[in-house]
C-alpha atoms as a PDB file:
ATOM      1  CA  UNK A   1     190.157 193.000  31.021  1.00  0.00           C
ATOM      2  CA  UNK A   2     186.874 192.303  32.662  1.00  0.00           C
ATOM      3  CA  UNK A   3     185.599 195.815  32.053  1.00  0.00           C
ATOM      4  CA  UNK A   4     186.634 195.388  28.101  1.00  0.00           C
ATOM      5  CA  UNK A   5     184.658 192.053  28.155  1.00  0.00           C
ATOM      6  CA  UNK A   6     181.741 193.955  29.858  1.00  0.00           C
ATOM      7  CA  UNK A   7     181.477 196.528  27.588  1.00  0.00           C
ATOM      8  CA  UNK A   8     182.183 194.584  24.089  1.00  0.00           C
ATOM      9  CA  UNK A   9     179.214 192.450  25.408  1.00  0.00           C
ATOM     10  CA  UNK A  10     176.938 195.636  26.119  1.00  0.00           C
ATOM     11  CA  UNK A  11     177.424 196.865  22.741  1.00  0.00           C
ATOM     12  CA  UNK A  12     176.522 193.721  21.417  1.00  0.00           C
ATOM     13  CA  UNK A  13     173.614 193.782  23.215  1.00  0.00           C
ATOM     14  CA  UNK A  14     172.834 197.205  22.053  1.00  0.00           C
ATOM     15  CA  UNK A  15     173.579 196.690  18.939  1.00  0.00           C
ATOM     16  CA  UNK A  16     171.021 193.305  18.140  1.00  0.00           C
ATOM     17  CA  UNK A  17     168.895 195.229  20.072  1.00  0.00           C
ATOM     18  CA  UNK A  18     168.713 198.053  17.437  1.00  0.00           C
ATOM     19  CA  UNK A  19     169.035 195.607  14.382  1.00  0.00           C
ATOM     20  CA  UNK A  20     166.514 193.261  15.820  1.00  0.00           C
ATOM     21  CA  UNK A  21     163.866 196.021  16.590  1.00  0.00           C
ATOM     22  CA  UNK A  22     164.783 197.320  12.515  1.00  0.00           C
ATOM     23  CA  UNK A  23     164.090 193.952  11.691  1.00  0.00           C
ATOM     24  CA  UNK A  24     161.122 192.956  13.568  1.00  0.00           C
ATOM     25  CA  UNK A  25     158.810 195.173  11.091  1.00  0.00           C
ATOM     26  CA  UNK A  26     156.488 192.216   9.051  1.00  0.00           C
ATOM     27  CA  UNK A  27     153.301 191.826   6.986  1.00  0.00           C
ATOM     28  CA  UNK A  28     150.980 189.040   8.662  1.00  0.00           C
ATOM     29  CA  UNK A  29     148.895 187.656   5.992  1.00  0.00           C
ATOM     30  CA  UNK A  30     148.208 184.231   4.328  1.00  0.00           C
ATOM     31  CA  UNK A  31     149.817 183.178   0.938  1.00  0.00           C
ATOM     32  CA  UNK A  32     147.404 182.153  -0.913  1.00  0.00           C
ATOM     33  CA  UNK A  33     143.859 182.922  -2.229  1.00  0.00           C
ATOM     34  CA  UNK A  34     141.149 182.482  -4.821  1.00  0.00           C
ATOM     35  CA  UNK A  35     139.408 184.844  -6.789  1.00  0.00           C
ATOM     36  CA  UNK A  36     136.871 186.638  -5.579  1.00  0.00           C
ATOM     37  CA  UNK A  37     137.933 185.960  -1.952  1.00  0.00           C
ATOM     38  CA  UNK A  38     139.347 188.952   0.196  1.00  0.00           C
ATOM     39  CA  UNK A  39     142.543 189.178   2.433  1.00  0.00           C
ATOM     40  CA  UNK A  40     143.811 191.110   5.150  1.00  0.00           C
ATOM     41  CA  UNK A  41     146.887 192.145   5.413  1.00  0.00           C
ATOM     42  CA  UNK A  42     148.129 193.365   8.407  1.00  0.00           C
ATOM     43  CA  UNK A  43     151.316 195.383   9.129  1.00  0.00           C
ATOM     44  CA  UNK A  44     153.019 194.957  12.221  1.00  0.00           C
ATOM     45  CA  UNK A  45     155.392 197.840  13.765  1.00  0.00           C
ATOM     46  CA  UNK A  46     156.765 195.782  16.622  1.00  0.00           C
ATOM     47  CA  UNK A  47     156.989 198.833  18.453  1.00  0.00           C
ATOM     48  CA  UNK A  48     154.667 202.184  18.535  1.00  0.00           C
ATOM     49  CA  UNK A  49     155.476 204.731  15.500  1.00  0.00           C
ATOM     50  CA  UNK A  50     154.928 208.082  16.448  1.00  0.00           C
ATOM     51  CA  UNK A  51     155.205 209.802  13.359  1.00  0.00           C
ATOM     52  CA  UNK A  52     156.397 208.895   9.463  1.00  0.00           C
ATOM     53  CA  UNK A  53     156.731 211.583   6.687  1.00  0.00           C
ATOM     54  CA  UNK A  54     155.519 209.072   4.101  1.00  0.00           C
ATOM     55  CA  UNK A  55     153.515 205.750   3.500  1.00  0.00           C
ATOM     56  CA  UNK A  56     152.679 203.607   0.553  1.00  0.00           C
ATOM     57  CA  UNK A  57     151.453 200.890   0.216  1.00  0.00           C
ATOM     58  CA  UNK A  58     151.667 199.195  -3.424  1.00  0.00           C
ATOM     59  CA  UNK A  59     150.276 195.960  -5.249  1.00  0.00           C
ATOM     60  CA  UNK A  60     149.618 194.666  -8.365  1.00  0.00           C
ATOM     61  CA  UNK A  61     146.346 196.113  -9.478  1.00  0.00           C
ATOM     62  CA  UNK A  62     145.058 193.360 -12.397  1.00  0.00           C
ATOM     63  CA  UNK A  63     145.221 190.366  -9.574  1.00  0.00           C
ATOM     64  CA  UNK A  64     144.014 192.617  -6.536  1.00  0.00           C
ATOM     65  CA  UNK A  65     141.356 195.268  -5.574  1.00  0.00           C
ATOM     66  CA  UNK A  66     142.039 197.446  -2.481  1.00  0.00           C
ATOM     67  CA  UNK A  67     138.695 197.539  -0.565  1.00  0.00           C
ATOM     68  CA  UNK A  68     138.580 198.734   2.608  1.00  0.00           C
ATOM     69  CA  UNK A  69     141.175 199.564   5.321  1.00  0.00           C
ATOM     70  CA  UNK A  70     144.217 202.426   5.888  1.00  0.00           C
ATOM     71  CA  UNK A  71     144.943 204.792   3.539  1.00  0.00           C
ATOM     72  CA  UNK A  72     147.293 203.258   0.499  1.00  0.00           C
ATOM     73  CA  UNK A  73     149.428 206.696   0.839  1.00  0.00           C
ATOM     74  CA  UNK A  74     150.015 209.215   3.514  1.00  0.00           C
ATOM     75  CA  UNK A  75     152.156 212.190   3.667  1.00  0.00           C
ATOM     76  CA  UNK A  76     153.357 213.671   6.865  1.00  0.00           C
ATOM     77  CA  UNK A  77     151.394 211.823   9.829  1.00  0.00           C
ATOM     78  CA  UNK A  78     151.887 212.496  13.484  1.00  0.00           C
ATOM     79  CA  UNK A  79     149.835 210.904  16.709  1.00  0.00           C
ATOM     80  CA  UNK A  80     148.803 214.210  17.352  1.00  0.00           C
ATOM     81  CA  UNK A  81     145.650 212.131  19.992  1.00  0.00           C
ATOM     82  CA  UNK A  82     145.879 213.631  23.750  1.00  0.00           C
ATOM     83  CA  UNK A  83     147.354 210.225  24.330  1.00  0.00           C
ATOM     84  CA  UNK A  84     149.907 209.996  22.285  1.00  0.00           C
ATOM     85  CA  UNK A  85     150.859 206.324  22.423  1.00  0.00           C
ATOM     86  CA  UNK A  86     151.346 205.716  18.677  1.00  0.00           C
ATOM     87  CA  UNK A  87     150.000 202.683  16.485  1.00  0.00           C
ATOM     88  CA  UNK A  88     151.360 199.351  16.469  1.00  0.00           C
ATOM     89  CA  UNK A  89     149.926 198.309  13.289  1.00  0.00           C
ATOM     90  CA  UNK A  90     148.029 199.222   9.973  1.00  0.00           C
ATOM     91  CA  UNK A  91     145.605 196.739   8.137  1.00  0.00           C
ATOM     92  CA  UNK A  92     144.849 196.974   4.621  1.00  0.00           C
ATOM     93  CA  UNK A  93     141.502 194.561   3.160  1.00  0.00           C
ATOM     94  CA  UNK A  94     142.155 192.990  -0.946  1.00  0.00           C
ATOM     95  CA  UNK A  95     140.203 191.022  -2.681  1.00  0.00           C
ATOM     96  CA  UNK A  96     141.157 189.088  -5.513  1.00  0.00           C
ATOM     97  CA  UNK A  97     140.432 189.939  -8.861  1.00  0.00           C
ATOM     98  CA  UNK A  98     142.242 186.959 -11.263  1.00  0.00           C
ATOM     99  CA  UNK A  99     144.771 184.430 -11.650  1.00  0.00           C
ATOM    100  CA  UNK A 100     148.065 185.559 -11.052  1.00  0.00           C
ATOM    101  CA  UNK A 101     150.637 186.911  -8.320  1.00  0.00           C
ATOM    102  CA  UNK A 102     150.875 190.376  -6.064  1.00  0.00           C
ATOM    103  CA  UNK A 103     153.612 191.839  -4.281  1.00  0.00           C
ATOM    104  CA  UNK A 104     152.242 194.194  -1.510  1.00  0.00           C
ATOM    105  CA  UNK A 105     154.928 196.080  -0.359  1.00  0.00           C
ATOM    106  CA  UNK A 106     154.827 198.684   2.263  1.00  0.00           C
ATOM    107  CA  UNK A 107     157.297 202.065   1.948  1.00  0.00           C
ATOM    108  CA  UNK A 108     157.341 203.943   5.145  1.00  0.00           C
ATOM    109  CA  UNK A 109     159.936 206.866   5.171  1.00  0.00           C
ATOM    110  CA  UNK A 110     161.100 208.893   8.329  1.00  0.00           C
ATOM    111  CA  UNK A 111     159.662 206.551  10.856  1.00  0.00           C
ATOM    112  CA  UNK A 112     159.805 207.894  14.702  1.00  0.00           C
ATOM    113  CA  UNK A 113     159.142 205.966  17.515  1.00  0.00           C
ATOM    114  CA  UNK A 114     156.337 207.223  20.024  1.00  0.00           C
ATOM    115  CA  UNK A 115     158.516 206.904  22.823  1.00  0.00           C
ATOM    116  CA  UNK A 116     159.404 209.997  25.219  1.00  0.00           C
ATOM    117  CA  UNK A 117     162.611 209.776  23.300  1.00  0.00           C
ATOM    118  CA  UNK A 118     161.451 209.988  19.788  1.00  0.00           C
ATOM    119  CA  UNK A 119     163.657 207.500  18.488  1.00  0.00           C
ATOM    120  CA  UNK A 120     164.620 207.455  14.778  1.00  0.00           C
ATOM    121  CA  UNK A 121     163.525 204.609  13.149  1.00  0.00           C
ATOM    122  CA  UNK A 122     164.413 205.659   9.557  1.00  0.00           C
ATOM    123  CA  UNK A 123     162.856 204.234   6.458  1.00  0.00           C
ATOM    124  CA  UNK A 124     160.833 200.538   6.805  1.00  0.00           C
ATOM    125  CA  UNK A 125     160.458 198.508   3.585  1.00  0.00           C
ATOM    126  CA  UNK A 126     158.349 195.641   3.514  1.00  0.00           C
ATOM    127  CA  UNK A 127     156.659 193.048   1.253  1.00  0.00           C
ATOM    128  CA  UNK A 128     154.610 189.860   1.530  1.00  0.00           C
ATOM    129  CA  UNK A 129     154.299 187.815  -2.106  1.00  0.00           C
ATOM    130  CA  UNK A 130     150.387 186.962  -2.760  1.00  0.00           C
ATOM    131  CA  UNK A 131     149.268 184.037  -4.759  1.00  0.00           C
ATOM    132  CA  UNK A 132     145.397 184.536  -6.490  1.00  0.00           C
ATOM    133  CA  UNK A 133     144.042 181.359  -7.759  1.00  0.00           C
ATOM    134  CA  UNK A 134     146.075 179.505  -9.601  1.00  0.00           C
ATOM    135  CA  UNK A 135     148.791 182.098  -9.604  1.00  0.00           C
ATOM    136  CA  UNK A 136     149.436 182.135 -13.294  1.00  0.00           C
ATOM    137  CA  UNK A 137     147.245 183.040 -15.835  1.00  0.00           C
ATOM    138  CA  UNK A 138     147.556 181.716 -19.606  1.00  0.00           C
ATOM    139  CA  UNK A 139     150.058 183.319 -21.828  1.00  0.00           C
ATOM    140  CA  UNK A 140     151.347 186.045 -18.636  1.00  0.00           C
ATOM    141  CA  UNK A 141     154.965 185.064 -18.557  1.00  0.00           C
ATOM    142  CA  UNK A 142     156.303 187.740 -15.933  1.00  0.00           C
ATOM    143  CA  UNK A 143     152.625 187.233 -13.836  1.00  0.00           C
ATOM    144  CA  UNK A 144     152.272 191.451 -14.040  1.00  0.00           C
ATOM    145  CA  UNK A 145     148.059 190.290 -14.803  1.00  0.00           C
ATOM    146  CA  UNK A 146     148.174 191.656 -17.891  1.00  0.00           C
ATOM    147  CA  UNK A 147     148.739 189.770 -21.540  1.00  0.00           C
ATOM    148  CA  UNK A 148     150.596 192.037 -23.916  1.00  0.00           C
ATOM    149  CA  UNK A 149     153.415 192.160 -26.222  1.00  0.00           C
ATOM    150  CA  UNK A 150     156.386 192.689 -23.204  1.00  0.00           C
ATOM    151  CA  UNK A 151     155.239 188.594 -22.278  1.00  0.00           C
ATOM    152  CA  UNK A 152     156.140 187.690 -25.652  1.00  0.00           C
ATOM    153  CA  UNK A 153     158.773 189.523 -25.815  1.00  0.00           C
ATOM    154  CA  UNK A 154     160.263 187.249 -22.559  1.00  0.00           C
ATOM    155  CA  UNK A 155     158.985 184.204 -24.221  1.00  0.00           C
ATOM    156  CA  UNK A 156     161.571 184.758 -27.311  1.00  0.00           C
ATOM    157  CA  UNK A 157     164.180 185.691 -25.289  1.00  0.00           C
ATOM    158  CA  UNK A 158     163.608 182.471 -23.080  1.00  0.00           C
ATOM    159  CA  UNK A 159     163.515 180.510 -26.604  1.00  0.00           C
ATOM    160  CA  UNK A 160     166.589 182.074 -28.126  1.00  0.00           C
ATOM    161  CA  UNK A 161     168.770 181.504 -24.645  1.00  0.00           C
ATOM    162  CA  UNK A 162     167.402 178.063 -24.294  1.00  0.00           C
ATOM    163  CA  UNK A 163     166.097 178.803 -20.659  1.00  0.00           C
ATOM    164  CA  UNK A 164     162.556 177.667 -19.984  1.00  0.00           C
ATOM    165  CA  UNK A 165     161.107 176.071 -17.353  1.00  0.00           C
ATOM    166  CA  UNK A 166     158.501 173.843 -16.267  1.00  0.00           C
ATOM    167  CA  UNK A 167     156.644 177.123 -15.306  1.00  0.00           C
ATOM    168  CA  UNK A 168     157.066 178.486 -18.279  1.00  0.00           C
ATOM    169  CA  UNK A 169     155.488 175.922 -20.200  1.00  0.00           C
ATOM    170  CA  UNK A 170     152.463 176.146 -17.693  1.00  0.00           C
ATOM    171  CA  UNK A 171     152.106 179.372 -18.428  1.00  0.00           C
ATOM    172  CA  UNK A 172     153.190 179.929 -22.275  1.00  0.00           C
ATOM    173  CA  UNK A 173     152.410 176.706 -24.005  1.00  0.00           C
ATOM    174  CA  UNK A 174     149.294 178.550 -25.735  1.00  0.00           C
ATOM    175  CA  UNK A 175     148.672 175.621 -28.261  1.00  0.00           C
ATOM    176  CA  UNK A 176     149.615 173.347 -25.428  1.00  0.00           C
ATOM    177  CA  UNK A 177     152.181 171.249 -27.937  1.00  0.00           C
ATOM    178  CA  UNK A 178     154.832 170.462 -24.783  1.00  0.00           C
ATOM    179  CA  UNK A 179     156.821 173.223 -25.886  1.00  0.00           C
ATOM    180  CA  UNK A 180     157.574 176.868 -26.342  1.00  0.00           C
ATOM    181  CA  UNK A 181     158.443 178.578 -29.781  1.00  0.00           C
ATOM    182  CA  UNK A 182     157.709 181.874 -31.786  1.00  0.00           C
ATOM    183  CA  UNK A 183     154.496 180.145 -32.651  1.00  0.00           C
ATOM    184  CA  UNK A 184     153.213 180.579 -28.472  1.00  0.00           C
ATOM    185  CA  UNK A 185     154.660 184.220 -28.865  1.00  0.00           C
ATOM    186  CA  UNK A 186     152.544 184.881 -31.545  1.00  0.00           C
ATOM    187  CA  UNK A 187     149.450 183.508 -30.086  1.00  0.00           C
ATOM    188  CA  UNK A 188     150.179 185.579 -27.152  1.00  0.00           C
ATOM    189  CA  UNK A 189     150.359 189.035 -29.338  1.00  0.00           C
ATOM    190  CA  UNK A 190     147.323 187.370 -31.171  1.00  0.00           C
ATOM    191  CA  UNK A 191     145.644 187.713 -27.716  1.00  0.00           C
ATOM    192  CA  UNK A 192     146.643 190.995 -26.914  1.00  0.00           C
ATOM    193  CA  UNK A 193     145.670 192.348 -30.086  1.00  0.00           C
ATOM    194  CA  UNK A 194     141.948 191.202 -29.443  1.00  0.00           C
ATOM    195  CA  UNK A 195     141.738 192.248 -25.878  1.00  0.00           C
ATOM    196  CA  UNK A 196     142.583 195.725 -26.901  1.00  0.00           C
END
């Protein structure tokens, strides 16, 4: 009986051992910030990777600009260094470009730890939600950074199920009445037509 209770406790040890190190992957950057002003974002491993057969790293391009850091997308890296310790970490500098929201989400596939034992790590998925300025920008009802006929496209189907909110108002009150109707929609295809 001991022996039973001995080992069901070693596998649970070995087992949140494993899930914890899977979980322990994380993007360490702040929230929040204004226009014009850049961000690092930095991505922790936890542990040292070895090798990955892919990386990419995307965002949403109309509220961010990429300038300066690890490549967005790699194919088939290695620590092939005399060393061979791995990295712990990537870091990746934005800087914001308007109002509205970014995902950055990191893809890693085939991860390896650089251990003696290689350990499979398998596929890392990340993401860390970005806020640039005042997170919203006039007449964007899904916060994608651009203005075009898909936001009021939402912005009817909001109307005809009777589901806006507070945010939405914010956002797609375009003759800033208190309330959202076709005649916001049309405003906001008004606007795309004279951006194009």
């Amino acid at each position: 009986m001991r022996n039973k209770i001995k080992r069901t406790f070693l596998m649970f040890f070995i087992i949140t051992f494993l899930f914890s190190n899977i979980n322990a992957f994380e993007i360490n950057s702040k929230d929040e910030i204004d226009v014009e002003e850049t961000i690092t974002i930095t991505l922790n491993f936890e542990t040292a990777i070895g090798a990955y057969d892919s990386l990419e790293v995307t965002y949403n391009e109309y509220t961010l600009e990429y300038v300066s850091g690890d490549p967005l997308k790699e194919n088939v890296w290695h620590d092939s260094s005399q060393e061979q310790q791995g990295i712990k970490s990537k870091t990746y500098v934005f800087k914001g470009k308007a109002n509205g929201i970014s995902t950055v989400a990191v893809n890693i596939k085939g991860a390896v730890s650089a251990n003696e034992s290689m350990d499979e790590l398998g596929d890392i998925e990340v993401s860390k939600r970005i806020t640039i300025g005042s997170g919203y920008v006039k007449g964007d009802i899904n916060s994608d950074g651009a203005i075009n006929s898909i936001d009021a496209s939402i912005l009817i189907d909001k109307y005809k199920r009777n589901n806006i909110t507070q945010d939405d108002i914010d956002i797609a009150d375009m003759n800033n009445d208190g309330s959202i109707n076709s005649v916001d929609s049309s405003m906001i295809i008004d606007m795309y037509k004279n951006n194009e």
